[in-house]
PDB file of N, CA and C in Angstrom:
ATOM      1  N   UNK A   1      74.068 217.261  19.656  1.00  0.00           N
ATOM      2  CA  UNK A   1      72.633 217.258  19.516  1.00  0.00           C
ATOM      3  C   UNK A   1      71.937 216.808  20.807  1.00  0.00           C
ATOM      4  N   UNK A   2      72.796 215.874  21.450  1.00  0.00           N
ATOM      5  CA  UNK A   2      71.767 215.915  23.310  1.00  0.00           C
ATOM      6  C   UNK A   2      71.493 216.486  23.581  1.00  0.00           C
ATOM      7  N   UNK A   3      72.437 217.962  23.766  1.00  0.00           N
ATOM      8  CA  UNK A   3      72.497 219.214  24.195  1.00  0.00           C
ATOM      9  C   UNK A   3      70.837 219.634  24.506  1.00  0.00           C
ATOM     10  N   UNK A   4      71.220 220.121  22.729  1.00  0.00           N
ATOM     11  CA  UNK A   4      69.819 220.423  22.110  1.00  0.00           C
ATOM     12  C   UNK A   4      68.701 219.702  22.583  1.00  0.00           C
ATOM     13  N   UNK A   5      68.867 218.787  22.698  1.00  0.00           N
ATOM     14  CA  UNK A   5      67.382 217.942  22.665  1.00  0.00           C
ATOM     15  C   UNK A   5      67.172 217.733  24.036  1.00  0.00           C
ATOM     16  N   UNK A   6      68.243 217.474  24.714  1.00  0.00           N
ATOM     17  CA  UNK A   6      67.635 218.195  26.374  1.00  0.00           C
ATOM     18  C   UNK A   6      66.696 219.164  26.642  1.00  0.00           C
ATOM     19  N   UNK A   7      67.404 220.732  26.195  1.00  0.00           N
ATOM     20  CA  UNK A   7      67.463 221.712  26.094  1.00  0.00           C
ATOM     21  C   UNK A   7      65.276 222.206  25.467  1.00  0.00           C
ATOM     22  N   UNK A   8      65.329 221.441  24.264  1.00  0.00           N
ATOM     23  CA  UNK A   8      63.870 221.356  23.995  1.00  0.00           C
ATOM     24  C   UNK A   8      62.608 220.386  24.795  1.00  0.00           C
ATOM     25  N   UNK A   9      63.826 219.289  25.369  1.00  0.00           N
ATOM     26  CA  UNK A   9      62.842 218.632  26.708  1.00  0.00           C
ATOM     27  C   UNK A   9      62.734 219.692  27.784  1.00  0.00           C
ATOM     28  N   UNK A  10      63.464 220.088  28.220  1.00  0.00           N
ATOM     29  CA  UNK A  10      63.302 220.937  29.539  1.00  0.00           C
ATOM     30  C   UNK A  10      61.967 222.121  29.363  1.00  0.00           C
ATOM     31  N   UNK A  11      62.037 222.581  28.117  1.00  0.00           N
ATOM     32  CA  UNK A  11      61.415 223.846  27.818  1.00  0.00           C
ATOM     33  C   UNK A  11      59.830 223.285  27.753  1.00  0.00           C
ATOM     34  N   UNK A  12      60.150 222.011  26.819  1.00  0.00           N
ATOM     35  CA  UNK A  12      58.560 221.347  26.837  1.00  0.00           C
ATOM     36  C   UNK A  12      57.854 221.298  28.070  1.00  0.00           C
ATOM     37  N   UNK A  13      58.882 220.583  29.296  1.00  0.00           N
ATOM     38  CA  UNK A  13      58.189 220.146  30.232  1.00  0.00           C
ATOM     39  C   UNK A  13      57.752 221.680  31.357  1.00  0.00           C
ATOM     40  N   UNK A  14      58.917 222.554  31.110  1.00  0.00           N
ATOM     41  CA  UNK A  14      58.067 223.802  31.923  1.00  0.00           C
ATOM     42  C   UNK A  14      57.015 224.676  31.090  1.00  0.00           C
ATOM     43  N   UNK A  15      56.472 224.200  30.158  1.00  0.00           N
ATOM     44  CA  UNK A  15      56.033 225.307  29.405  1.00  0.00           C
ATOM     45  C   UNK A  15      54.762 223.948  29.692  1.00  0.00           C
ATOM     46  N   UNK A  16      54.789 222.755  29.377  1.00  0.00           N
ATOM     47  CA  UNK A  16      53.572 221.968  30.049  1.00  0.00           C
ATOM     48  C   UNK A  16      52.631 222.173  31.354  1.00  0.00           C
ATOM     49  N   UNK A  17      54.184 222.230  32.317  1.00  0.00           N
ATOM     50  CA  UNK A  17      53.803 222.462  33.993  1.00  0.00           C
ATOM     51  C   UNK A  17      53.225 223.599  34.248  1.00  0.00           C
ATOM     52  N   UNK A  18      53.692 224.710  33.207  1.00  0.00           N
ATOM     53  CA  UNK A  18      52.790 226.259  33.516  1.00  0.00           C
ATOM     54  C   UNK A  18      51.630 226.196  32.549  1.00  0.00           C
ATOM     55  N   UNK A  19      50.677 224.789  31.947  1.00  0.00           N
ATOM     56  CA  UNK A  19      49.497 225.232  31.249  1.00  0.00           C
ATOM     57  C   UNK A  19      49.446 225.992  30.001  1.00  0.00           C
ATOM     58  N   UNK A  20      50.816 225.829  29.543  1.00  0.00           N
ATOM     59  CA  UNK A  20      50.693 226.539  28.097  1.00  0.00           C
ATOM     60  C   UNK A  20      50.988 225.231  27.317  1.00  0.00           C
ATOM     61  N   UNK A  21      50.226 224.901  26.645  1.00  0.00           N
ATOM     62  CA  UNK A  21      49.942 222.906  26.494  1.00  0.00           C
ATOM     63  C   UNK A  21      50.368 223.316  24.937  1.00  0.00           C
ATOM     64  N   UNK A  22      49.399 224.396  24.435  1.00  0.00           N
ATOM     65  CA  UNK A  22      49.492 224.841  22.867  1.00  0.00           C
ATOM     66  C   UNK A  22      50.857 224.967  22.566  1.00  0.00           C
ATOM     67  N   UNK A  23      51.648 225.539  23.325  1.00  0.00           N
ATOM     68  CA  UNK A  23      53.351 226.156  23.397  1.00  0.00           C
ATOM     69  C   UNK A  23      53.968 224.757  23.501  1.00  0.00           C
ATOM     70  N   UNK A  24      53.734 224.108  24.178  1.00  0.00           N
ATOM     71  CA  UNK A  24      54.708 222.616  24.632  1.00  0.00           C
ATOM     72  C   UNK A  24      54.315 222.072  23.386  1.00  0.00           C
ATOM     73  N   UNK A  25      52.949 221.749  22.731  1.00  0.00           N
ATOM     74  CA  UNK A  25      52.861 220.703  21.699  1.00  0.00           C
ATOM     75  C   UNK A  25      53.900 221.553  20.192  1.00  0.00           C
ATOM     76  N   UNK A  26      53.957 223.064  20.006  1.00  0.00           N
ATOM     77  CA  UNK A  26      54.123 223.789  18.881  1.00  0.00           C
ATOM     78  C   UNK A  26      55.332 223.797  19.219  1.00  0.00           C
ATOM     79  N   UNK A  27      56.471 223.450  20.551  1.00  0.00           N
ATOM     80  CA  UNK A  27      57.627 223.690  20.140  1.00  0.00           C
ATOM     81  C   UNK A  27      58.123 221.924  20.378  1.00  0.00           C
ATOM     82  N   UNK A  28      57.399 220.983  20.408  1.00  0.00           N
ATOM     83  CA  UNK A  28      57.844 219.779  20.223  1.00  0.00           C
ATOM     84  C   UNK A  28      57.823 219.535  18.884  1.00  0.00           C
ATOM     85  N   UNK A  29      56.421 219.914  18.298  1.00  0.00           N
ATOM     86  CA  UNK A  29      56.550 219.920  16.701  1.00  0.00           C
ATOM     87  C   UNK A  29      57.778 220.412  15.781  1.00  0.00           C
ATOM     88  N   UNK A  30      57.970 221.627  16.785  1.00  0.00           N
ATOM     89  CA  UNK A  30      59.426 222.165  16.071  1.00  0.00           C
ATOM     90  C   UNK A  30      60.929 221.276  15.985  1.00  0.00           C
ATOM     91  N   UNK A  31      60.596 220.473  17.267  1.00  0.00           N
ATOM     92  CA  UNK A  31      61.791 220.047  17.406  1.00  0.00           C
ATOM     93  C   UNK A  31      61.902 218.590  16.215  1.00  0.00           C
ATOM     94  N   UNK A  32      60.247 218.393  16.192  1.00  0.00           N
ATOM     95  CA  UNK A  32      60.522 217.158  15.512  1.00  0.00           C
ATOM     96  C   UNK A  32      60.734 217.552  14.097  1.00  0.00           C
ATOM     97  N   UNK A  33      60.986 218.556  13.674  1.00  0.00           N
ATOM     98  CA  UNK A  33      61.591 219.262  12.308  1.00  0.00           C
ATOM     99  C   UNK A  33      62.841 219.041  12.633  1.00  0.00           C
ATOM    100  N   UNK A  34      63.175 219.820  13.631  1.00  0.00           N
ATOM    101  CA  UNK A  34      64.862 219.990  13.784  1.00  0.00           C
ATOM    102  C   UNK A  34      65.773 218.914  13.780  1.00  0.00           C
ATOM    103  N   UNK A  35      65.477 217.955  14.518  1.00  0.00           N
ATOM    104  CA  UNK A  35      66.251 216.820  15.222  1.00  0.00           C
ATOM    105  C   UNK A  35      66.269 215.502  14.361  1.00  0.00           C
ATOM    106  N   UNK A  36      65.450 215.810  13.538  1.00  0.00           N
ATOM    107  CA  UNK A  36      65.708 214.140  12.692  1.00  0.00           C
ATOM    108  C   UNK A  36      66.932 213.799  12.127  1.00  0.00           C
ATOM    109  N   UNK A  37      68.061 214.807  11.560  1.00  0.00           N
ATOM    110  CA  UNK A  37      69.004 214.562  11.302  1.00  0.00           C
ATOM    111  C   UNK A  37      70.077 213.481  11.912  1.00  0.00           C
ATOM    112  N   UNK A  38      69.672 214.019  13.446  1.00  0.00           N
ATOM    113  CA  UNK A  38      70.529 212.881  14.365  1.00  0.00           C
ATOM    114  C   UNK A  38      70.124 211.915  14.879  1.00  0.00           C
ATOM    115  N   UNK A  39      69.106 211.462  14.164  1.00  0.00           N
ATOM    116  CA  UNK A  39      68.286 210.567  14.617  1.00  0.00           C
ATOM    117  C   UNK A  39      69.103 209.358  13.579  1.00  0.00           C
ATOM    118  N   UNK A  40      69.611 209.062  12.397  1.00  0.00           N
ATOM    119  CA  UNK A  40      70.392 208.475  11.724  1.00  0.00           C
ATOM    120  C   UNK A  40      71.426 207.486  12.417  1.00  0.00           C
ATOM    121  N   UNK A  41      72.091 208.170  12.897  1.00  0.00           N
ATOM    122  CA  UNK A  41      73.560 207.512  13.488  1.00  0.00           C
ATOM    123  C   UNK A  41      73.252 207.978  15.352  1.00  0.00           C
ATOM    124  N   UNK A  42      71.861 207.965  15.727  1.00  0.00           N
ATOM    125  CA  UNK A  42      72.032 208.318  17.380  1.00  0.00           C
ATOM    126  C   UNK A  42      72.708 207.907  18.132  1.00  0.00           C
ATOM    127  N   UNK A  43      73.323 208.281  19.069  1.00  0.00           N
ATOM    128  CA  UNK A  43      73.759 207.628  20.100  1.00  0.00           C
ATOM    129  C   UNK A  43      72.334 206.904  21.165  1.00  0.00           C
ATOM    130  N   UNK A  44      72.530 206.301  21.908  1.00  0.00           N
ATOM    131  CA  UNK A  44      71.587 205.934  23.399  1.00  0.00           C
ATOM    132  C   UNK A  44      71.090 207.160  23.921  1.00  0.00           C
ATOM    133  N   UNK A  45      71.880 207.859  24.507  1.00  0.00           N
ATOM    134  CA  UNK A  45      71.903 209.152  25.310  1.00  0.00           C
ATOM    135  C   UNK A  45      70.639 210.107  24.496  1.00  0.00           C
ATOM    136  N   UNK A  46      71.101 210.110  22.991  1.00  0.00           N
ATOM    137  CA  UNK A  46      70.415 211.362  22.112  1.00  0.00           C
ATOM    138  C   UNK A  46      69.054 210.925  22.308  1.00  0.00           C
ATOM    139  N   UNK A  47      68.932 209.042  21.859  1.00  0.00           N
ATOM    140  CA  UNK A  47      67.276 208.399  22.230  1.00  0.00           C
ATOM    141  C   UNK A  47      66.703 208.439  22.859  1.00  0.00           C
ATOM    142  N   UNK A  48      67.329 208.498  24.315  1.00  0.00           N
ATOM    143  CA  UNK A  48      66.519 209.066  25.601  1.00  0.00           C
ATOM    144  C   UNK A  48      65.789 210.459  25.736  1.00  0.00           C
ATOM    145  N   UNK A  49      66.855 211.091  25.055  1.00  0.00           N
ATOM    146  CA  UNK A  49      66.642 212.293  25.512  1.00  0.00           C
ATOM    147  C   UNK A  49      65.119 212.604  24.318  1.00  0.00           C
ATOM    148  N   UNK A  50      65.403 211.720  23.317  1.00  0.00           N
ATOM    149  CA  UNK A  50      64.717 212.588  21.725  1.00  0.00           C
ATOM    150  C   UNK A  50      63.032 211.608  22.525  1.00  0.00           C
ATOM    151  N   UNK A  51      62.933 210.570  23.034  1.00  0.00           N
ATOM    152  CA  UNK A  51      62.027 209.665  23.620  1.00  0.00           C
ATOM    153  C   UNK A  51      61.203 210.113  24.223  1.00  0.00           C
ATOM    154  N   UNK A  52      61.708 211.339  25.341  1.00  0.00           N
ATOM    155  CA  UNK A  52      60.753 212.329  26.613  1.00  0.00           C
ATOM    156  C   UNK A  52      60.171 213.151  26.031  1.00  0.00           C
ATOM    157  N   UNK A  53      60.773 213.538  25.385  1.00  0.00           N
ATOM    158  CA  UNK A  53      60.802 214.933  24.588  1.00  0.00           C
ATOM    159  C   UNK A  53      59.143 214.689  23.971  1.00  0.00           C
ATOM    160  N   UNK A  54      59.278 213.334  22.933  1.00  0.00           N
ATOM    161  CA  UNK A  54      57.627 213.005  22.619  1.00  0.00           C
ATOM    162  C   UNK A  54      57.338 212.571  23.400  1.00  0.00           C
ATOM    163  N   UNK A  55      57.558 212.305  24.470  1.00  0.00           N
ATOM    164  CA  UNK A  55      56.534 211.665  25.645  1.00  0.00           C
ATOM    165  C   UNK A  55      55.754 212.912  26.540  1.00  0.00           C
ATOM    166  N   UNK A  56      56.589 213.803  26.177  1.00  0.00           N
ATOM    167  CA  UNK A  56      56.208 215.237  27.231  1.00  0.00           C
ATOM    168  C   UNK A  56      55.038 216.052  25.735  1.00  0.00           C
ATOM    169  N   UNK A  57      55.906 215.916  25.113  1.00  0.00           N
ATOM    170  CA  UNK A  57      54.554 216.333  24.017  1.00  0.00           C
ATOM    171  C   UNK A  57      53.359 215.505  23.629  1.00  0.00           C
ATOM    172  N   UNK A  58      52.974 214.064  23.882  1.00  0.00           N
ATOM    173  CA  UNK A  58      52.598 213.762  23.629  1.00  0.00           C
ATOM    174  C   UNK A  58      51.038 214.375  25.296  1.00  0.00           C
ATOM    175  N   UNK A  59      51.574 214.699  26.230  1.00  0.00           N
ATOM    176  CA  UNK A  59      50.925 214.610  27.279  1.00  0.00           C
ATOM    177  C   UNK A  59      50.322 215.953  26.992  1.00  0.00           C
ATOM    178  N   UNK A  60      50.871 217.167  26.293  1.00  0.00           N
ATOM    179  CA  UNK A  60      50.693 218.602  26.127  1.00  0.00           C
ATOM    180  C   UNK A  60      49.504 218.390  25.048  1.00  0.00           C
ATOM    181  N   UNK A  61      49.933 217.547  24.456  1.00  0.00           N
ATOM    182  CA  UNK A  61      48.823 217.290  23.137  1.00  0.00           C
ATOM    183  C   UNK A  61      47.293 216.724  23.561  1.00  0.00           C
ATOM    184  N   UNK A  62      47.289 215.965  24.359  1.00  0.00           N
ATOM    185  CA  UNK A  62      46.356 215.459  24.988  1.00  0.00           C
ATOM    186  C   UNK A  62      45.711 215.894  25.806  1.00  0.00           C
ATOM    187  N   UNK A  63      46.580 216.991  26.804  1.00  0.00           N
ATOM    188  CA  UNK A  63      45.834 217.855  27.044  1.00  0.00           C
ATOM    189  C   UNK A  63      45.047 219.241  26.238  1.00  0.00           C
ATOM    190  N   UNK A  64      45.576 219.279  25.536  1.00  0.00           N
ATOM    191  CA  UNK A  64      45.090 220.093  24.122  1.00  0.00           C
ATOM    192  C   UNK A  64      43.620 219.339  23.579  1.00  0.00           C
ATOM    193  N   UNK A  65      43.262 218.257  23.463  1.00  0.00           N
ATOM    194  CA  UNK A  65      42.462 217.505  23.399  1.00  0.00           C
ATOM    195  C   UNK A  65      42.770 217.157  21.532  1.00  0.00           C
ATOM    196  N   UNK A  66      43.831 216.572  21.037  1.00  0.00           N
ATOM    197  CA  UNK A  66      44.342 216.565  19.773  1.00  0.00           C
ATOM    198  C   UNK A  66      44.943 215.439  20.027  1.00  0.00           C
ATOM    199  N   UNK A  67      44.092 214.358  19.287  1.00  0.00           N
ATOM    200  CA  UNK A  67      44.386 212.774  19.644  1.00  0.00           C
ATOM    201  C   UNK A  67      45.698 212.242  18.393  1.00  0.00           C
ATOM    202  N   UNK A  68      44.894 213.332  17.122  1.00  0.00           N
ATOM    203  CA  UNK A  68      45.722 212.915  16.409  1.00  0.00           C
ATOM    204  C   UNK A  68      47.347 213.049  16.295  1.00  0.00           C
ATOM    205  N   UNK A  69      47.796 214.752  17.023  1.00  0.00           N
ATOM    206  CA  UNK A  69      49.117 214.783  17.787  1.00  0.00           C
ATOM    207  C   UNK A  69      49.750 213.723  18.573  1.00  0.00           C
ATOM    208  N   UNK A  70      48.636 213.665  19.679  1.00  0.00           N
ATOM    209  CA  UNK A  70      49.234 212.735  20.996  1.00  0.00           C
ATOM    210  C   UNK A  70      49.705 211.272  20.185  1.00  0.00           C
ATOM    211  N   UNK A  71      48.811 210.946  19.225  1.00  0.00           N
ATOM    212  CA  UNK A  71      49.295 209.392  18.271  1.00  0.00           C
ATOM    213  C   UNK A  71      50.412 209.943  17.760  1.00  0.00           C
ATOM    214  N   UNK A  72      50.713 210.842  16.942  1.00  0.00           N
ATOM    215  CA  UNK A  72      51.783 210.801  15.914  1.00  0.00           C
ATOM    216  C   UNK A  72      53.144 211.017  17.153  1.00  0.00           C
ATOM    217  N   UNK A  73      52.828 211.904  18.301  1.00  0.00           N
ATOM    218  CA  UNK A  73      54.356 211.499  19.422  1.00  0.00           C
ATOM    219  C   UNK A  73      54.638 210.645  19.774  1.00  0.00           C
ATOM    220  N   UNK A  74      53.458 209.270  20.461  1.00  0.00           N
ATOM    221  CA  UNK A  74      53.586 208.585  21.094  1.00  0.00           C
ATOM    222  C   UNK A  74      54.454 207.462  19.846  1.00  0.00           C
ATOM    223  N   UNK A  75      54.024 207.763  18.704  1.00  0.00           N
ATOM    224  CA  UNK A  75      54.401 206.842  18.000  1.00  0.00           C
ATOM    225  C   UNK A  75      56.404 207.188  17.673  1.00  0.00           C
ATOM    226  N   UNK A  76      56.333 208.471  17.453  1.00  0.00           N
ATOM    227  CA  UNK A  76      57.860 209.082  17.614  1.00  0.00           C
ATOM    228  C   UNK A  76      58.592 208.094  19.294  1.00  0.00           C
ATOM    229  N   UNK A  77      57.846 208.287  20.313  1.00  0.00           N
ATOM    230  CA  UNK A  77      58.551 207.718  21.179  1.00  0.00           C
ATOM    231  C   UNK A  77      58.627 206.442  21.415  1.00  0.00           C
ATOM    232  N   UNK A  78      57.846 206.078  20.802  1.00  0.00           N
ATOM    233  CA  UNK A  78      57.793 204.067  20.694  1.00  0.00           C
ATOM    234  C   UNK A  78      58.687 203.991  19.655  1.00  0.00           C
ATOM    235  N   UNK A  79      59.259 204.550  18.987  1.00  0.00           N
ATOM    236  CA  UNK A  79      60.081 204.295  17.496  1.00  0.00           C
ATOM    237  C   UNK A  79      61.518 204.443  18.529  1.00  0.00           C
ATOM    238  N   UNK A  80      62.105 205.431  19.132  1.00  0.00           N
ATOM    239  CA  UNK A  80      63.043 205.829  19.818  1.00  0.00           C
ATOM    240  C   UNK A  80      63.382 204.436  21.205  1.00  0.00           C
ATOM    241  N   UNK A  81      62.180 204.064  21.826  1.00  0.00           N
ATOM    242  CA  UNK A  81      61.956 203.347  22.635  1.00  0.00           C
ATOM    243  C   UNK A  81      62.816 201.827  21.890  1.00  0.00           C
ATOM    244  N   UNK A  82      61.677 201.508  21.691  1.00  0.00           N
ATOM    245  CA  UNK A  82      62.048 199.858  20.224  1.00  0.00           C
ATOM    246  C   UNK A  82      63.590 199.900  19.531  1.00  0.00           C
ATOM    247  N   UNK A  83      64.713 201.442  19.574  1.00  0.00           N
ATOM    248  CA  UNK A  83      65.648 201.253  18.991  1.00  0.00           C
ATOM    249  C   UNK A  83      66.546 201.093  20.364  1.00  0.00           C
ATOM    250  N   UNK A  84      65.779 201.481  21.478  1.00  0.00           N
ATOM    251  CA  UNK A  84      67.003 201.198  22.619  1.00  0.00           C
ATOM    252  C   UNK A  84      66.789 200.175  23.313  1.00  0.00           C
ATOM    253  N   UNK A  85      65.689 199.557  22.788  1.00  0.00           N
ATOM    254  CA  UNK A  85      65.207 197.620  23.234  1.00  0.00           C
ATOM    255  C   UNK A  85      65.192 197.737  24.791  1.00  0.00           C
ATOM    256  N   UNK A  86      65.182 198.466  25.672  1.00  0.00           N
ATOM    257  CA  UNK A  86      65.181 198.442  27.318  1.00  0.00           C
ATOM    258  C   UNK A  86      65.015 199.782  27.581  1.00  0.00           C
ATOM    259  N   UNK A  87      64.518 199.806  29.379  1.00  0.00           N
ATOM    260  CA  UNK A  87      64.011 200.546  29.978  1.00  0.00           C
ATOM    261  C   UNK A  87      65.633 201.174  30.597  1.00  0.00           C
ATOM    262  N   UNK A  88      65.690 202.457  31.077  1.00  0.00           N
ATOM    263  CA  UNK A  88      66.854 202.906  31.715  1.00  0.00           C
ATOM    264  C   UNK A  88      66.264 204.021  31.962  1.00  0.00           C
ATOM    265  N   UNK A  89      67.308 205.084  33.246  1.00  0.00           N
ATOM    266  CA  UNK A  89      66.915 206.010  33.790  1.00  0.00           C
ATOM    267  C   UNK A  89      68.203 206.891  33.421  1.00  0.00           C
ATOM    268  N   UNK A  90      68.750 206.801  32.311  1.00  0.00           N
ATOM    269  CA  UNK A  90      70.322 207.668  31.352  1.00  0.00           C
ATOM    270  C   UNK A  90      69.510 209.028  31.739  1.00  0.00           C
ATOM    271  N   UNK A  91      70.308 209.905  32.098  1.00  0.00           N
ATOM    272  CA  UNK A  91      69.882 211.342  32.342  1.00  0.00           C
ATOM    273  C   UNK A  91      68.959 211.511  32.358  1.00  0.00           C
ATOM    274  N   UNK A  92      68.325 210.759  33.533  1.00  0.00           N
ATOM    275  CA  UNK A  92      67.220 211.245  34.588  1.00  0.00           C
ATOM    276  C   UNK A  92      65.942 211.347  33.597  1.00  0.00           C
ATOM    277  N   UNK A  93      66.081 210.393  32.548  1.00  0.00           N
ATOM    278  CA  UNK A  93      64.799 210.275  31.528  1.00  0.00           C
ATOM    279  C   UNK A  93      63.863 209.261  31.749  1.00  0.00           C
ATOM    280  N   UNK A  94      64.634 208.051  32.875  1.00  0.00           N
ATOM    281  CA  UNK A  94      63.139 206.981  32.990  1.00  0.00           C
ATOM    282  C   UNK A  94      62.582 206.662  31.776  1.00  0.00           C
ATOM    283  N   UNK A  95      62.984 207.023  30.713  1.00  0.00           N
ATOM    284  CA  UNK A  95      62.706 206.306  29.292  1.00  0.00           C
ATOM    285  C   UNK A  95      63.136 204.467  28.993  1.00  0.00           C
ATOM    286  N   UNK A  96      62.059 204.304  27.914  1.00  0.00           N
ATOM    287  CA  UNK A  96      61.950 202.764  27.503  1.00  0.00           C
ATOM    288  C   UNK A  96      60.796 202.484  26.780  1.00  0.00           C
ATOM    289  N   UNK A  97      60.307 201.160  25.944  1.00  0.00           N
ATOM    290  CA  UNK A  97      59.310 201.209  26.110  1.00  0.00           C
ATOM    291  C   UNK A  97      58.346 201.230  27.181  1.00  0.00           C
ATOM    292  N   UNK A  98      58.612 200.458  28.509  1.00  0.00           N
ATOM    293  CA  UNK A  98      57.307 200.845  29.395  1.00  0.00           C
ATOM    294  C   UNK A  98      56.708 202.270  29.716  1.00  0.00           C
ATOM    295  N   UNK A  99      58.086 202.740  29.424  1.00  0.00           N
ATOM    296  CA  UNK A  99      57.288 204.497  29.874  1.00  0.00           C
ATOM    297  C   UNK A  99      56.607 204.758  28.618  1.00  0.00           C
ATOM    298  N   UNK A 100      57.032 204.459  27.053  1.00  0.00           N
ATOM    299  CA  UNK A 100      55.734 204.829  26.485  1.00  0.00           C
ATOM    300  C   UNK A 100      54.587 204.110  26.571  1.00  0.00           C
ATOM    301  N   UNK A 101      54.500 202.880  26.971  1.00  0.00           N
ATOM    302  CA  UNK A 101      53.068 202.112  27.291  1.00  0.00           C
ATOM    303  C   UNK A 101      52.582 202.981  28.381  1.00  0.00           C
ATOM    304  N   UNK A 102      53.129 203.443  28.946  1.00  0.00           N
ATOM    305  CA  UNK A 102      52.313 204.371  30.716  1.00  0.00           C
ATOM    306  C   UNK A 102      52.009 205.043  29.909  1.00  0.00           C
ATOM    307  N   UNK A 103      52.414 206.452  29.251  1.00  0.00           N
ATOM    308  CA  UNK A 103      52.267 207.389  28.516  1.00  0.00           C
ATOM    309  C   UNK A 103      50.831 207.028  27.500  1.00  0.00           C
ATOM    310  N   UNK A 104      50.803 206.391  26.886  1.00  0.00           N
ATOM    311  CA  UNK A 104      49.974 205.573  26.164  1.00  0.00           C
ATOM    312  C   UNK A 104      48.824 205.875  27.017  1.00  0.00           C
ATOM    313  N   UNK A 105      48.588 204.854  27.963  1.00  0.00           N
ATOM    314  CA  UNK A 105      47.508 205.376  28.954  1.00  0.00           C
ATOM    315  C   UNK A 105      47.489 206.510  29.428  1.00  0.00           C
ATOM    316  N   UNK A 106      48.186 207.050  30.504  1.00  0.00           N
ATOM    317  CA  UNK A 106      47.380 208.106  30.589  1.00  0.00           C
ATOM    318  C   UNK A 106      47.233 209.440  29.424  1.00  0.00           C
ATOM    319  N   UNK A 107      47.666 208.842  28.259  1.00  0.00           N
ATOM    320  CA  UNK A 107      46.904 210.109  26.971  1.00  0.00           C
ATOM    321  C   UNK A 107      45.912 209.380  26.930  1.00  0.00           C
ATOM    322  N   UNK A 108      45.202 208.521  26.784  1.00  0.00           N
ATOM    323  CA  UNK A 108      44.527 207.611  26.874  1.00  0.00           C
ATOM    324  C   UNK A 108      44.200 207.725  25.151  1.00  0.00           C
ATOM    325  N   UNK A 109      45.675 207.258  24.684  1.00  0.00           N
ATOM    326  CA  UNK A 109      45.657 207.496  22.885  1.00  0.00           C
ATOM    327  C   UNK A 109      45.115 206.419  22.340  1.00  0.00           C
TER     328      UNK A 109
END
């Protein structure tokens, strides 16, 4: 399931960077259908990865101007954050809570 959830970070974040904000928030939504399963027994690695993932949607959402999205990710990535109790840079994710407090601001949720 990292795989995967890489795999839906990567797509989020180029489909953000090219201005299709609607596409990044509608396939983060998707993922947050898909992925809860492994959210149970996660590994570290899967949290990081499942952490950006709403952190990158949460930024697509906000730019969308949809506060109530950007809350319900940020809150997905503070949940992911709070289970890995520290900041780390595990596959190049810079995830933790401080990155969702940054995130936080600049959605300005």
């Amino acid at each position: 399931m990292v795989v995967t959830g890489s795999l839906f970070r990567s797509v989020a974040h180029c489909l953000l960077s090219n201005g299709w904000v609607d596409g990044a928030v509608q396939l983060v939504s998707d993922a947050a259908d898909y992925l809860p399963p492994a959210l149970r027994d996660a590994s570290a690695e899967f949290l990081w990865i499942y952490g950006t993932l709403f952190l990158a949607g949460s930024m697509a959402a906000a730019r969308a101007d949809d506060r109530a999205t950007t809350r319900a990710f940020l809150a997905e990535a503070d949940q992911a954050a709070h289970r890995l109790g520290r900041d780390a840079n595990h596959m190049w994710t810079a995830f933790g809570p401080t990155n969702v407090a940054i995130h936080r601001v600049a959605t300005v949720a």
